[in-house]
C-alpha atoms as a PDB file:
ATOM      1  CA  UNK A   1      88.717   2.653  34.928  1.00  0.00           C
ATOM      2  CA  UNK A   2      90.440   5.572  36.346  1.00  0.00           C
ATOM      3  CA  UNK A   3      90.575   6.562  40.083  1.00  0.00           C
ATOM      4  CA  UNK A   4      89.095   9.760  39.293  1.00  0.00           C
ATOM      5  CA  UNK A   5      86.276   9.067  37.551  1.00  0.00           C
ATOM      6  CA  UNK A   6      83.055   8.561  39.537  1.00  0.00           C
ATOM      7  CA  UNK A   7      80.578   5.984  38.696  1.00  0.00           C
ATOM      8  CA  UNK A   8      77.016   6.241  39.502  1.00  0.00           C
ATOM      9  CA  UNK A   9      74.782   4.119  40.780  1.00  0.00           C
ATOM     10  CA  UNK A  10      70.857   5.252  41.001  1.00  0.00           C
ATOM     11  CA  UNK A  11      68.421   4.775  43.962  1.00  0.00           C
ATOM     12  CA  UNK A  12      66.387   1.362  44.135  1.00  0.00           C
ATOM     13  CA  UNK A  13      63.076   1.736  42.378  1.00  0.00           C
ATOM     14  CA  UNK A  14      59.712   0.073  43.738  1.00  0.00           C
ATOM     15  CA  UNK A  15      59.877  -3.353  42.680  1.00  0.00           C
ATOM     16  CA  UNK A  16      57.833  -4.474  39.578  1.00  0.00           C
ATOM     17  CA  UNK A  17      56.586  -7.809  39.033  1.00  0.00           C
ATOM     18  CA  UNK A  18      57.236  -8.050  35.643  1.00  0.00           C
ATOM     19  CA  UNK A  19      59.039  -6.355  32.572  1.00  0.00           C
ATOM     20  CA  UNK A  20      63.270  -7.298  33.022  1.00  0.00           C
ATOM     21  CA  UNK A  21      65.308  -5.842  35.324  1.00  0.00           C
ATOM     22  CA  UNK A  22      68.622  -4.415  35.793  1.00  0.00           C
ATOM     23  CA  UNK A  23      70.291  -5.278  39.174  1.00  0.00           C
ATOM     24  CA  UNK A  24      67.183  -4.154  41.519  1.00  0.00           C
ATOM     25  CA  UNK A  25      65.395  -1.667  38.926  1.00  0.00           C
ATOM     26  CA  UNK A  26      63.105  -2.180  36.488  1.00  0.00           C
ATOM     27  CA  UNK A  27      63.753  -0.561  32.721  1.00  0.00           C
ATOM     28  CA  UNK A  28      60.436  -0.702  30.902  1.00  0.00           C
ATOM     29  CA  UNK A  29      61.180  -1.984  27.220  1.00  0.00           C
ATOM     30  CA  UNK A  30      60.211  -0.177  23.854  1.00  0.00           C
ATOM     31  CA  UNK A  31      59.044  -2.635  21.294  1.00  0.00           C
ATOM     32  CA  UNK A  32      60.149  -1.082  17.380  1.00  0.00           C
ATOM     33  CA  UNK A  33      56.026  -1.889  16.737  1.00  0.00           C
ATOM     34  CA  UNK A  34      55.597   1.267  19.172  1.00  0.00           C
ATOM     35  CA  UNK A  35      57.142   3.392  17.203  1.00  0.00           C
ATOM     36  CA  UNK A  36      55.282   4.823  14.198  1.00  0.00           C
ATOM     37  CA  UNK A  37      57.581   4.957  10.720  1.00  0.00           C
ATOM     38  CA  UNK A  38      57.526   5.142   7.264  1.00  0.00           C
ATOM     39  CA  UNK A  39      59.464   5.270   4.202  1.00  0.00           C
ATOM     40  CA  UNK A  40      60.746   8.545   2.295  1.00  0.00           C
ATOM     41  CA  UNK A  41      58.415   6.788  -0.762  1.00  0.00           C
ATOM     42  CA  UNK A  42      55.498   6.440   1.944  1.00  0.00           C
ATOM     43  CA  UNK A  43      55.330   9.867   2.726  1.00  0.00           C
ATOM     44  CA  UNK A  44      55.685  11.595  -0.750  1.00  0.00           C
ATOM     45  CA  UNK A  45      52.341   8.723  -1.639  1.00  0.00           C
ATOM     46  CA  UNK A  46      50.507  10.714   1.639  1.00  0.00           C
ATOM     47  CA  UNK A  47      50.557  13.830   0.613  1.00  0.00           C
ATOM     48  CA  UNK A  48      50.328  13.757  -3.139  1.00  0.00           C
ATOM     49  CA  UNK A  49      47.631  15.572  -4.906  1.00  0.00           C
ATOM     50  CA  UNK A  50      45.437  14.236  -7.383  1.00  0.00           C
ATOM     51  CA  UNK A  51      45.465  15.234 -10.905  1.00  0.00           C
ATOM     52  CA  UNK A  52      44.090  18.880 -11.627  1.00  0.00           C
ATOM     53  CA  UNK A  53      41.340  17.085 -13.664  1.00  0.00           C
ATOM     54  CA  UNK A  54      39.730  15.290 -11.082  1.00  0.00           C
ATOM     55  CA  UNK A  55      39.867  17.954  -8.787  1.00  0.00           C
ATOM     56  CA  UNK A  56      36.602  20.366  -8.222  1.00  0.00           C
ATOM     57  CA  UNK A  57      38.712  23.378  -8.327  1.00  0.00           C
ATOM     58  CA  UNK A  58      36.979  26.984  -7.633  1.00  0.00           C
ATOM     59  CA  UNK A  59      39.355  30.324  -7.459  1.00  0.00           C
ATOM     60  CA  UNK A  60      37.128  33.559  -7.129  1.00  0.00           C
ATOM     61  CA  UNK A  61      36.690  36.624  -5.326  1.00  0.00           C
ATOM     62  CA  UNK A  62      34.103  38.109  -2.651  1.00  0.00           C
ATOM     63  CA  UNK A  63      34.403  41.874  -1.959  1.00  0.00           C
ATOM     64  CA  UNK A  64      38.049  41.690  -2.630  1.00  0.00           C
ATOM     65  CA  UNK A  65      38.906  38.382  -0.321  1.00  0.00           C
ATOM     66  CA  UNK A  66      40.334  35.994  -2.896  1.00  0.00           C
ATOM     67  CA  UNK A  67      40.171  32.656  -2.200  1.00  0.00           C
ATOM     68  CA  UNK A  68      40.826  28.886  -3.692  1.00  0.00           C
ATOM     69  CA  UNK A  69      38.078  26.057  -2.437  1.00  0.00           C
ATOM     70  CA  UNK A  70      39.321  22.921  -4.026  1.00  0.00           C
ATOM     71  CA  UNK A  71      37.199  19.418  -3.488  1.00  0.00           C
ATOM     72  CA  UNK A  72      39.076  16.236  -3.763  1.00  0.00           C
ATOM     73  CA  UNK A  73      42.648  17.220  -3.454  1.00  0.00           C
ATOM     74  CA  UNK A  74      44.550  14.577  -1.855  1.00  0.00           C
ATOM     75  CA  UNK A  75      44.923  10.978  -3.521  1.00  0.00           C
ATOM     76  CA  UNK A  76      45.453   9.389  -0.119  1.00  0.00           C
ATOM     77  CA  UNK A  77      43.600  11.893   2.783  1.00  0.00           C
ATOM     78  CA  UNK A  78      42.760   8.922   5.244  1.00  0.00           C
ATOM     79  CA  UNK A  79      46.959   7.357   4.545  1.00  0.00           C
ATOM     80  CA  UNK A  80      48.123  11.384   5.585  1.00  0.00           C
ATOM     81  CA  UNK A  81      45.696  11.506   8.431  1.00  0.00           C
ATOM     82  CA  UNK A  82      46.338   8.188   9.664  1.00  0.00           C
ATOM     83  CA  UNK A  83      50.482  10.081   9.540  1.00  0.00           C
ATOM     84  CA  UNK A  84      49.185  13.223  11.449  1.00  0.00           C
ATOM     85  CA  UNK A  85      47.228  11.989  14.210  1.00  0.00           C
ATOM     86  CA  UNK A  86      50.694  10.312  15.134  1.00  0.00           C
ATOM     87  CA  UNK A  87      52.109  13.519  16.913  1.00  0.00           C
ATOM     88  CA  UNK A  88      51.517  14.851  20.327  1.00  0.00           C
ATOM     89  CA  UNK A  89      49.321  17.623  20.541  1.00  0.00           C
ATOM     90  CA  UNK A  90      49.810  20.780  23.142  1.00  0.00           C
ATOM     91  CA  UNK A  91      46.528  21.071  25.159  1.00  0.00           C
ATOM     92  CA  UNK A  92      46.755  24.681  24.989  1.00  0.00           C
ATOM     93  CA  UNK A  93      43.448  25.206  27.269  1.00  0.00           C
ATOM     94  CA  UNK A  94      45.975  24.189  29.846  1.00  0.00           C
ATOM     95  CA  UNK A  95      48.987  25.316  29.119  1.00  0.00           C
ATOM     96  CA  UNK A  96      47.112  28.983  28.621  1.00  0.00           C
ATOM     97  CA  UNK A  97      46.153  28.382  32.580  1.00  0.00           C
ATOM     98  CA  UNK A  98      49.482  27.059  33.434  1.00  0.00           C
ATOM     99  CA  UNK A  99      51.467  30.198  31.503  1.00  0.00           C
ATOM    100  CA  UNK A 100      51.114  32.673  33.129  1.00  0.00           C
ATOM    101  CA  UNK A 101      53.709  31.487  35.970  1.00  0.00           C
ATOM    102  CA  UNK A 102      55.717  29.449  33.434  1.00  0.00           C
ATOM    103  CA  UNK A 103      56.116  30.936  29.933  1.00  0.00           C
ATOM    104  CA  UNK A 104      55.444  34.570  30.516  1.00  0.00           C
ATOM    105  CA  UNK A 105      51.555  34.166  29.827  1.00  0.00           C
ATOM    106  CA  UNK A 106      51.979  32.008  26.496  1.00  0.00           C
ATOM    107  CA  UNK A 107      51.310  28.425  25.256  1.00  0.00           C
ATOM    108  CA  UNK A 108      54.053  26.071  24.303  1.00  0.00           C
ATOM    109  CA  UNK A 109      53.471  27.077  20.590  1.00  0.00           C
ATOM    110  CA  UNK A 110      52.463  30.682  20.965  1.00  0.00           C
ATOM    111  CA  UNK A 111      49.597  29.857  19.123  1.00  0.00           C
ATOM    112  CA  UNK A 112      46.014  31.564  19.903  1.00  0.00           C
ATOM    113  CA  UNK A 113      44.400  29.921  17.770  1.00  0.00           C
ATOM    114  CA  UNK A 114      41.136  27.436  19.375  1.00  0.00           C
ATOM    115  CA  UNK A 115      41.178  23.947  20.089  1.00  0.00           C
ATOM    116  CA  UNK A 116      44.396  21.901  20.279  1.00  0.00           C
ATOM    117  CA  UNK A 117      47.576  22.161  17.379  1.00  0.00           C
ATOM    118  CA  UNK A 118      50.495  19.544  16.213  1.00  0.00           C
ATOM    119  CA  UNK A 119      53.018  21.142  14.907  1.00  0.00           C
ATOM    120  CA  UNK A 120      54.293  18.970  12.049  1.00  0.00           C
ATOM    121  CA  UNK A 121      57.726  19.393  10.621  1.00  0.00           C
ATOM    122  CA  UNK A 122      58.137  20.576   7.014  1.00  0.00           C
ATOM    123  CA  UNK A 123      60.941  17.727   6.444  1.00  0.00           C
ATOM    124  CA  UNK A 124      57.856  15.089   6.955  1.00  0.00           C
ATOM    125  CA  UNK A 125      55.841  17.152   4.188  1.00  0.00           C
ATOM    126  CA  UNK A 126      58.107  16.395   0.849  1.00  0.00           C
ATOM    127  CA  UNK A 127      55.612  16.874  -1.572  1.00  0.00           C
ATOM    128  CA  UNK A 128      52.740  18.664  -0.312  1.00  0.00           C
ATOM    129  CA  UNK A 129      54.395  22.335   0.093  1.00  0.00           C
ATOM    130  CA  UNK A 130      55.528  21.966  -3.903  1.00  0.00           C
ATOM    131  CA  UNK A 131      52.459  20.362  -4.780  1.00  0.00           C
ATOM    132  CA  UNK A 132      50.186  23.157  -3.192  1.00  0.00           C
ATOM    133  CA  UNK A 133      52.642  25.949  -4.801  1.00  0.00           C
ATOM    134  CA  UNK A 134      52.541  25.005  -8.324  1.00  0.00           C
ATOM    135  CA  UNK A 135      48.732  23.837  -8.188  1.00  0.00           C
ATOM    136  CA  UNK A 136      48.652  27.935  -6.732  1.00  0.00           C
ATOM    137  CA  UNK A 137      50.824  29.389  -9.450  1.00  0.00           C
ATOM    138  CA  UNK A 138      48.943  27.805 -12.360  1.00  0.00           C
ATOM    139  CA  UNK A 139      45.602  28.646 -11.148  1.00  0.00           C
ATOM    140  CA  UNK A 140      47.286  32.237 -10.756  1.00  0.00           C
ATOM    141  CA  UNK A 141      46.383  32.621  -7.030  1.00  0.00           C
ATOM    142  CA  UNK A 142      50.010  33.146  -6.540  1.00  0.00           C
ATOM    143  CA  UNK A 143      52.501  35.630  -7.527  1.00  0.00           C
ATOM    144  CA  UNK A 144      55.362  34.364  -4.969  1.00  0.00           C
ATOM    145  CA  UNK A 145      58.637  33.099  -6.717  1.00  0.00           C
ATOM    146  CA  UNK A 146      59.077  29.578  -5.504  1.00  0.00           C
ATOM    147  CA  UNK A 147      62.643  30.373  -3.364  1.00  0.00           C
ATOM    148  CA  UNK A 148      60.652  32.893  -1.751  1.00  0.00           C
ATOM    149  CA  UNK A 149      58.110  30.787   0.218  1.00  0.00           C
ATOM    150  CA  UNK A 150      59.120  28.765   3.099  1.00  0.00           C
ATOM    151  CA  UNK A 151      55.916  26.391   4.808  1.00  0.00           C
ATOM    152  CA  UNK A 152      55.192  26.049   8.081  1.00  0.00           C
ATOM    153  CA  UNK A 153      52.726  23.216   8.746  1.00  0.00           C
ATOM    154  CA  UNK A 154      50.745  22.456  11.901  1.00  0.00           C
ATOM    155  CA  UNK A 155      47.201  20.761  12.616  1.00  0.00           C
ATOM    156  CA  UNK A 156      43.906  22.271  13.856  1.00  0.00           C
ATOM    157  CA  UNK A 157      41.757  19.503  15.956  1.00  0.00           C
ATOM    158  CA  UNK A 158      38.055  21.498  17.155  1.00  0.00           C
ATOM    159  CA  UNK A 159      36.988  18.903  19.250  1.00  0.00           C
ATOM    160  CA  UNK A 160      33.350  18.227  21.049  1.00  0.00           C
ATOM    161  CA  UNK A 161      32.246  20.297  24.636  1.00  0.00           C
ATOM    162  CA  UNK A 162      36.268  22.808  23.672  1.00  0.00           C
ATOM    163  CA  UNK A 163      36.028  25.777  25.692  1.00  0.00           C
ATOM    164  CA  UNK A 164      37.694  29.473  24.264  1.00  0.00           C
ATOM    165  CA  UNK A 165      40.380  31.029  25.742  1.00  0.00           C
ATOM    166  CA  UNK A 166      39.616  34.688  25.402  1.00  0.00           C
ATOM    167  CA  UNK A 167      37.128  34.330  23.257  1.00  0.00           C
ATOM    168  CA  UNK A 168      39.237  33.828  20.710  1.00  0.00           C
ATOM    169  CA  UNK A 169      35.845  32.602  18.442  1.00  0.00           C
ATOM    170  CA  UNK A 170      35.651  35.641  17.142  1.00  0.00           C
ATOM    171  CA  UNK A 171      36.970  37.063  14.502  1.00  0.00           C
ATOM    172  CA  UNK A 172      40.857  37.778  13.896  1.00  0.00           C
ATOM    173  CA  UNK A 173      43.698  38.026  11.382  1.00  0.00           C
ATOM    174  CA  UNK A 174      46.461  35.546  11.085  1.00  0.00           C
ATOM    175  CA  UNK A 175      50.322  36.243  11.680  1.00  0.00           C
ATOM    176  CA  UNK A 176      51.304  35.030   8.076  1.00  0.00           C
ATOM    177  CA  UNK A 177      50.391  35.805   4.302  1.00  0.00           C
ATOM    178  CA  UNK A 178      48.348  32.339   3.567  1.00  0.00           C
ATOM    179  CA  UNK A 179      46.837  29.507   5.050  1.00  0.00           C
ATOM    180  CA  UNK A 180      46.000  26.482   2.774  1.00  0.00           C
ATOM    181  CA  UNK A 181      43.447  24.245   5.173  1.00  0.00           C
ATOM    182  CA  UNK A 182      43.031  20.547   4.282  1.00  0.00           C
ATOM    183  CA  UNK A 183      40.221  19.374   5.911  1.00  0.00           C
ATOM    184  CA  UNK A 184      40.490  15.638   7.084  1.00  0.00           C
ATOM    185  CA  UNK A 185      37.125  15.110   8.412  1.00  0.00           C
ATOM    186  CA  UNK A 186      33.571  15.621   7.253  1.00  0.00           C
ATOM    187  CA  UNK A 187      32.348  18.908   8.933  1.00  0.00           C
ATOM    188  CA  UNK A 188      29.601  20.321   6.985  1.00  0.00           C
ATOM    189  CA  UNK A 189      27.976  22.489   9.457  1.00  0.00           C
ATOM    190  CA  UNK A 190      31.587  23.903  10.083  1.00  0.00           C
ATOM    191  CA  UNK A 191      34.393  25.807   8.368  1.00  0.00           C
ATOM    192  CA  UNK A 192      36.120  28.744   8.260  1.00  0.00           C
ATOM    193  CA  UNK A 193      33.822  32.636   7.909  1.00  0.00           C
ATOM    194  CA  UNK A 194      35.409  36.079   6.722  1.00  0.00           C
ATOM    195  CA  UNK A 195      33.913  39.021   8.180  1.00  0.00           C
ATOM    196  CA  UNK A 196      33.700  42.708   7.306  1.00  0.00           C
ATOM    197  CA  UNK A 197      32.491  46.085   9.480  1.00  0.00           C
ATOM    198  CA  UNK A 198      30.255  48.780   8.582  1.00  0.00           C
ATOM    199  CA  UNK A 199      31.484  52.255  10.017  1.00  0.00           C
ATOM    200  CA  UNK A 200      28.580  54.907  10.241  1.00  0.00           C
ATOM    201  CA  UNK A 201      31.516  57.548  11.164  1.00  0.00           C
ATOM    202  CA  UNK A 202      32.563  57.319   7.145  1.00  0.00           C
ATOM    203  CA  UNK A 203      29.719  54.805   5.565  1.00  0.00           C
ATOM    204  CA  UNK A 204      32.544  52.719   4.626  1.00  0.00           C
ATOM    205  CA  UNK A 205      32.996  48.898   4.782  1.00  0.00           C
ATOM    206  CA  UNK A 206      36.164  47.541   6.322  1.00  0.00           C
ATOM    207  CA  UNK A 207      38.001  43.918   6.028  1.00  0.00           C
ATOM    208  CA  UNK A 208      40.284  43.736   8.633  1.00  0.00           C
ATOM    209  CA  UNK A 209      42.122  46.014  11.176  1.00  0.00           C
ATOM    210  CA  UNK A 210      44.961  47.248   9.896  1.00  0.00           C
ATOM    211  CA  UNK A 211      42.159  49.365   7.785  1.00  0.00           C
ATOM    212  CA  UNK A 212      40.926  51.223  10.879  1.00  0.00           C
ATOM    213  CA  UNK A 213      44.403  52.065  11.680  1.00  0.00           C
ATOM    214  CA  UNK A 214      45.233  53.798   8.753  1.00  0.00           C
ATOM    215  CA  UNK A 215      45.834  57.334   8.889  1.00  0.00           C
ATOM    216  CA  UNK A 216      42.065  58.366   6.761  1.00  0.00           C
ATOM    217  CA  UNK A 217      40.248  55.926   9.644  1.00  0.00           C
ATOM    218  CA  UNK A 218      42.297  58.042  12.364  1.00  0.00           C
ATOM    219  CA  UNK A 219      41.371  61.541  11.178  1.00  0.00           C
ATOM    220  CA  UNK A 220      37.912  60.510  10.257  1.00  0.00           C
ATOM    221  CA  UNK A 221      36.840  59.317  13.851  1.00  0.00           C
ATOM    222  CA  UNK A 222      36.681  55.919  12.296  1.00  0.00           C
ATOM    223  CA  UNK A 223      39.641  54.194  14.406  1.00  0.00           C
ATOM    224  CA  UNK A 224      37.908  55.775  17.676  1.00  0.00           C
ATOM    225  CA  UNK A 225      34.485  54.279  17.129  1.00  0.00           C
ATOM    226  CA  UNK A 226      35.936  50.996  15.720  1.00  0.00           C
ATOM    227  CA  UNK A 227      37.952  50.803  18.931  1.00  0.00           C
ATOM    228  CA  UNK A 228      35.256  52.085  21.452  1.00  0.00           C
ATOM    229  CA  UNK A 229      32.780  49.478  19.626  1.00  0.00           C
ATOM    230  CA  UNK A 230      34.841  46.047  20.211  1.00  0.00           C
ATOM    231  CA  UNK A 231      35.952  47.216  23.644  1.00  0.00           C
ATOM    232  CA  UNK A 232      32.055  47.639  24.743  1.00  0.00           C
ATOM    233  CA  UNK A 233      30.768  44.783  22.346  1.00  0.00           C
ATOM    234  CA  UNK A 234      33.726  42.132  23.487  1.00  0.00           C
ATOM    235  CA  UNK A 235      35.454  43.165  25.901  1.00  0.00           C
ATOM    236  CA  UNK A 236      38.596  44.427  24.133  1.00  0.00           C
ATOM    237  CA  UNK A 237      41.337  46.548  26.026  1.00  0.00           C
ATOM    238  CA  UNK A 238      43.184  49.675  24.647  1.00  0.00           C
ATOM    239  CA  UNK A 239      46.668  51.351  24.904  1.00  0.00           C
ATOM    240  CA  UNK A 240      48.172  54.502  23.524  1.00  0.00           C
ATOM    241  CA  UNK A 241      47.112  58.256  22.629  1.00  0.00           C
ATOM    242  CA  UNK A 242      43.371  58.801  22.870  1.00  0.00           C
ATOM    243  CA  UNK A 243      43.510  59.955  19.150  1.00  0.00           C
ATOM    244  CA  UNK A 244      45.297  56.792  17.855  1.00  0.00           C
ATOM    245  CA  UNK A 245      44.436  53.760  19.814  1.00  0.00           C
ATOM    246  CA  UNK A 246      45.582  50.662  19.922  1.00  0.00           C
ATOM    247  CA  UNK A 247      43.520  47.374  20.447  1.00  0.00           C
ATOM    248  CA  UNK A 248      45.078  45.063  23.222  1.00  0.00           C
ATOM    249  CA  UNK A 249      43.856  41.779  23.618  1.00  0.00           C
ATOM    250  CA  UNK A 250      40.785  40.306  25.489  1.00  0.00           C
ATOM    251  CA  UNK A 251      41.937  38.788  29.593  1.00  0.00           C
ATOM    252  CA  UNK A 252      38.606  36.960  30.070  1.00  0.00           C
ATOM    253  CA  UNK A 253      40.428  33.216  30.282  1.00  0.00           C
ATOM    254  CA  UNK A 254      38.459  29.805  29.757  1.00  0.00           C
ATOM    255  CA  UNK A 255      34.934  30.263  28.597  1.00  0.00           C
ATOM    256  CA  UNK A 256      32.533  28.797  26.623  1.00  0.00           C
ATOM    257  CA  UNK A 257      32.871  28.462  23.141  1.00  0.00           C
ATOM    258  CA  UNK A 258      30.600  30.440  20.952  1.00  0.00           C
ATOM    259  CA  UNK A 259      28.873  28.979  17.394  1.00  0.00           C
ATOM    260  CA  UNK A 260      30.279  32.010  16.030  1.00  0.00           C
ATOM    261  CA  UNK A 261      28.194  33.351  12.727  1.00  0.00           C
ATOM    262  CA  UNK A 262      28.572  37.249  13.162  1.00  0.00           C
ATOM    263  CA  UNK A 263      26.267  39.450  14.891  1.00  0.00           C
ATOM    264  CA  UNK A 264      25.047  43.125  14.075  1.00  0.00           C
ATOM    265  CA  UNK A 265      28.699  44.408  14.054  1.00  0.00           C
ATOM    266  CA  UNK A 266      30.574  41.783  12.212  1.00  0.00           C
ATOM    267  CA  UNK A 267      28.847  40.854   9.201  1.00  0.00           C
ATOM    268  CA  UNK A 268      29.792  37.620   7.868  1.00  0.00           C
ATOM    269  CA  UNK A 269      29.979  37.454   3.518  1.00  0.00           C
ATOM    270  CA  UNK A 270      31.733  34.019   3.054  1.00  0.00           C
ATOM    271  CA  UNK A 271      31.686  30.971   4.166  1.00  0.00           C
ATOM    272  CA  UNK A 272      34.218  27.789   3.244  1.00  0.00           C
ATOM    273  CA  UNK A 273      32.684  24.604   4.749  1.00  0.00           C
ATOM    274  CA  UNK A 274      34.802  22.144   6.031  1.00  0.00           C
ATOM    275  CA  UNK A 275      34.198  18.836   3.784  1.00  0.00           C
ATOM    276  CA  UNK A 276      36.478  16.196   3.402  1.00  0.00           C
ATOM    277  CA  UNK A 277      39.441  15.937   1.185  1.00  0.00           C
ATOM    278  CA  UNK A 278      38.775  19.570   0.305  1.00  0.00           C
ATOM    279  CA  UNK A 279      41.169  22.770   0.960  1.00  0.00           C
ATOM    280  CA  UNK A 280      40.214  26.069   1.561  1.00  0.00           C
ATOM    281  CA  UNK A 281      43.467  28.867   0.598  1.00  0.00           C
ATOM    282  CA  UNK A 282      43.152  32.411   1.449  1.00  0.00           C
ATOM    283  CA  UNK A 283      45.131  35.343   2.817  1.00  0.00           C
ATOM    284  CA  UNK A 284      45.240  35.562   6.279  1.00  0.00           C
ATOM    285  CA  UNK A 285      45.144  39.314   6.809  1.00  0.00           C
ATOM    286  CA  UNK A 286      41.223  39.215   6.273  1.00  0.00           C
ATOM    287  CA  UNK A 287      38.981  38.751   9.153  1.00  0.00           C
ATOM    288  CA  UNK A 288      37.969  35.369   9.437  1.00  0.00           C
ATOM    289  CA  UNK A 289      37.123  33.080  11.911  1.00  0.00           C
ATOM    290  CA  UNK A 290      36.588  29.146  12.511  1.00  0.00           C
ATOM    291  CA  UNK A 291      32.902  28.401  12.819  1.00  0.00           C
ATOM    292  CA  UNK A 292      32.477  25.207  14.812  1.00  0.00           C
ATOM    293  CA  UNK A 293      29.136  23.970  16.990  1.00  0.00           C
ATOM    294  CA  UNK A 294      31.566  22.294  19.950  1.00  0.00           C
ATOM    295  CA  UNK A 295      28.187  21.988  22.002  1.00  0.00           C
ATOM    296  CA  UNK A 296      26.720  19.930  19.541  1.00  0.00           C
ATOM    297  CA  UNK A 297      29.212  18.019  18.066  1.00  0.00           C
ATOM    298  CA  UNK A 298      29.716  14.258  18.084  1.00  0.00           C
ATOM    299  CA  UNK A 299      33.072  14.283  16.788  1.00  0.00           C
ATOM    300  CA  UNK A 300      36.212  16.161  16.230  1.00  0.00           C
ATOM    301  CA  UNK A 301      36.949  18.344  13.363  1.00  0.00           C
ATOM    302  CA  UNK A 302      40.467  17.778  12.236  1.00  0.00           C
ATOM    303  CA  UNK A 303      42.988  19.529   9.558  1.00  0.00           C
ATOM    304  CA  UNK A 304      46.109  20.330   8.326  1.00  0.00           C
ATOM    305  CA  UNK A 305      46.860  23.539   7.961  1.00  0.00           C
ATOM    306  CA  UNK A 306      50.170  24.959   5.974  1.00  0.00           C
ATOM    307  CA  UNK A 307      51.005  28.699   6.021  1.00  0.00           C
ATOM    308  CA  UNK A 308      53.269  30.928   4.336  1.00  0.00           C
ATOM    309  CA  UNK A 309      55.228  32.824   6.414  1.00  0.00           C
END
């Protein structure tokens, strides 16, 4: 060994009475039967689909919010599930309380979405993105060429007594182009509702926000009432030129989570229960939001979710 180069030698631990032992200090062992695995052959078998015949495939249309609801999609739900539950999850109710100080006032993911999320990486998920594409394409829900779609997969878990973080029940519009949810429990009473506004400024329906903001909504008075309406309704904040605002986010923290349905201002027209072994597959940039009783729920409502980004 050369003179120069410094060895070091760590503090004594606490002595343990069992478990072997290096010099004075205890290394707890990993056993390989800790450590989850599986085969490249094992994982395509998870997430393969069934055949399209055996599926109970519906692809239709609700006041312009397209939308596939397939039953009995997966061949082996309970083997993928069994895969998922695997991974850590982020408890995001915490780290949303714990941000603010340590990851300039976001989660680990960046996620807002409700309940906890395990982000799952797309090399674990050989078949399923392909599967889901060309089950898409020849069902013509899709007009995406293949090398343009890249998934992103993650899990949703709503679990029993989950609080919101500002009230993010309600409704909202997701940061990608679609969502594909396989649900992996039974959840009747749940699932995921789309939501749509009536303005009296213009007698005209609207689907999501990006509506209001358009430049008709801004001259008509439209984007002003839509604005001053979720601000008094929910507690909304607002930035920019009276004339053109812009809708900021609610700062209420941890509350209670609300068995969201819609109320007198967002009026829900669809509803995609969460049953097992089925997927719901819609565009995010609709208003939609999950609908999930977490003060009367026994147990935990659990998915995986892939999105185009």
């Amino acid at each position: 060994m050369s003179s120069e180069m410094m060895k070091y030698t760590p503090e004594e631990a606490q002595p343990h009475t069992k478990g072997p032992r290096t010099g004075k200090h205890y290394i707890p062992p990993v056993h390989i039967d800790d450590i989850p695995s599986f085969s490249f052959k094992e994982l395509l078998e998870m997430s393969r689909f069934n055949p399209i015949e055996r599926m109970d495939i519906h692809v239709d249309e609700r006041y312009g919010t397209k939308f596939m609801y397939i039953g009995n999609l997966l061949e082996n739900p309970l083997d993928l599930r069994n895969l998922m539950t695997k991974f850590p999850a982020e408890r995001k109710q915490d780290s949303a309380l714990e941000a603010g100080d340590l990851n300039n006032g976001k989660s680990f993911s960046g996620s807002k979405a409700p309940g906890m999320q395990q982000p799952i990486e797309r090399q674990l998920m050989p078949a399923f993105g392909n599967e889901l594409f060309f089950l898409a394409k020849r069902l013509n829900f899709l007009k995406f060429k293949r090398e343009a779609v890249t998934w992103k997969y993650f899990t949703n878990c709503f679990y029993p007594k989950m609080k919101s973080f500002n009230r993010n029940y309600l409704p909202h519009m997701d940061p990608f182009s679609y969502a594909a949810n396989v649900f992996l429990t039974e959840s009747e009473d749940s699932g995921t509702t789309f939501f749509r506004v009536h303005c009296p400024i213009d007698d005209k329906w609207y689907y999501n926000m990006n509506e209001f903001m358009s430049p008709s909504a801004t001259k008509s008075g439209a984007r002003r009432w839509y604005v001053d309406s979720i601000k008094e309704r929910y507690g909304y904040n607002e930035k920019g030129d009276p004339e053109q605002p812009i809708v900021q986010p609610i700062e209420v923290g941890v509350e209670d989570w609300v068995y969201y349905q819609g109320d007198d201002f967002y009026d829900g027209y669809l509803h995609l229960p969460a049953r097992f072994n089925t997927m719901s597959f819609y565009r995010g940039s609709r208003w939609h939001s999950a609908t999930f009783d977490a003060a009367s729920a026994k147990t935990t409502r659990y998915s995986l979710v892939g999105v185009i980004e």
